[in-house]
Protein backbone atom coordinates (compact mmCIF):
# COMPACT_ATOMS: atom_id res chain seq x y z
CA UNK A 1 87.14 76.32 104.63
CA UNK A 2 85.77 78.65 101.70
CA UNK A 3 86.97 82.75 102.07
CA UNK A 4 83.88 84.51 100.84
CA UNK A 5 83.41 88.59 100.82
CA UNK A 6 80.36 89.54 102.81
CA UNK A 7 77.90 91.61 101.16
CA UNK A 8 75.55 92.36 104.49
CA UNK A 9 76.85 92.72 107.99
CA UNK A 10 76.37 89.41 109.81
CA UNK A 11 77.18 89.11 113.70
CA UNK A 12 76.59 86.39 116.12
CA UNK A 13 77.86 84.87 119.36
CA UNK A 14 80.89 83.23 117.56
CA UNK A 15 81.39 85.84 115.06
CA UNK A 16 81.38 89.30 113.87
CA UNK A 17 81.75 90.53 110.08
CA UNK A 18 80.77 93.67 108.44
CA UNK A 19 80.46 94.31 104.64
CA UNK A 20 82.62 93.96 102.14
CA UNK A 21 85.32 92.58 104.35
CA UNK A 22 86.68 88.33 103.82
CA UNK A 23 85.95 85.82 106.22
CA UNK A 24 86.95 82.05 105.86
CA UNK A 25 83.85 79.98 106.75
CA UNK A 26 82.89 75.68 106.64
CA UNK A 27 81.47 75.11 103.34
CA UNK A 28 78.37 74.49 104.43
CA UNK A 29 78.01 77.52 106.17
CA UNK A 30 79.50 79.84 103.56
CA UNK A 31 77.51 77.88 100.95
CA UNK A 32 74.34 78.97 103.07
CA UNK A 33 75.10 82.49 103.11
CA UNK A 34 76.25 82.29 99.45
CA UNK A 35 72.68 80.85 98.37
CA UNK A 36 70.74 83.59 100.39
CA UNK A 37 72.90 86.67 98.36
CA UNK A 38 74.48 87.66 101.91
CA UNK A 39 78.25 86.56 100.55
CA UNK A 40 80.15 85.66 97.09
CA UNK A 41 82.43 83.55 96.60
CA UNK A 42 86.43 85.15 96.73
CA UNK A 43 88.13 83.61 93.64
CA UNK A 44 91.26 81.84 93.42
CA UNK A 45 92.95 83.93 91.01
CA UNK A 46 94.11 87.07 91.89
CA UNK A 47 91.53 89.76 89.94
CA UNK A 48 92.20 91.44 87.32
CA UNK A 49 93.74 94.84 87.29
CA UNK A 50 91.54 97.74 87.84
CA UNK A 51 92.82 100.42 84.78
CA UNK A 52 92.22 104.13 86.75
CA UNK A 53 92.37 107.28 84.79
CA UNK A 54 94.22 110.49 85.68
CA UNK A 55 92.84 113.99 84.84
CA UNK A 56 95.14 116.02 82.55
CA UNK A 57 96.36 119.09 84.67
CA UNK A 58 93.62 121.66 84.70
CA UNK A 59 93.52 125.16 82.98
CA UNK A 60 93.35 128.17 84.85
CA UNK A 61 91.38 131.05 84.01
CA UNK A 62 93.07 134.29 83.62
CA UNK A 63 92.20 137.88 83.12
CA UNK A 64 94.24 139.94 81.18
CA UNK A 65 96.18 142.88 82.82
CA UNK A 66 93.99 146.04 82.72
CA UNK A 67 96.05 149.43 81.66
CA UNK A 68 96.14 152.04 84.70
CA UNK A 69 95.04 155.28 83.38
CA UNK A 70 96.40 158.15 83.65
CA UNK A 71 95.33 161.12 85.72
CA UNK A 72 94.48 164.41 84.57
C-alpha cells in the first residue's frame, strides 16, 4: 500500500476521494494515478516546517484634538 495526496477528485464504485486529501492505494494503482499527474507521492519523513510570519501591531491614525472656540 502507497499513501499518496490526490491532486484531482477521483470517485468510483469502490471509492471516493476529493483533492488534496491522503488515500492509501496498491502500488500499482497509486503508481497509475501518480504517472497521469492525478496524485504525488506522500513522503516518509515528516515535512519540513512551514516558517509563518506575524504582522507587527498596526498604527492607528489619529487626529489631533481641535480647540473649541469661544463665543462672542
Amino acid at each position: 500500500m502507497v499513501e499518496v495526496r490526490m491532486k484531482t477528485t477521483m470517485a468510483g464504485p469502490d471509492i471516493s476521494v476529493t483533492a488534496g486529501n491522503f488515500v492509501l492505494l496498491p502500488a500499482d494503482r497509486a503508481k497509475a494515478l501518480i504517472n497521469a499527474g492525478y496524485a504525488e507521492v506522500v513522503p516518509d519523513e515528516p515535512a519540513p516546517k512551514v516558517e509563518t510570519a506575524t504582522a507587527e501591531k498596526r498604527e492607528k491614525a489619529v487626529l489631533p484634538q481641535v480647540k473649541k472656540r469661544r463665543k462672542r
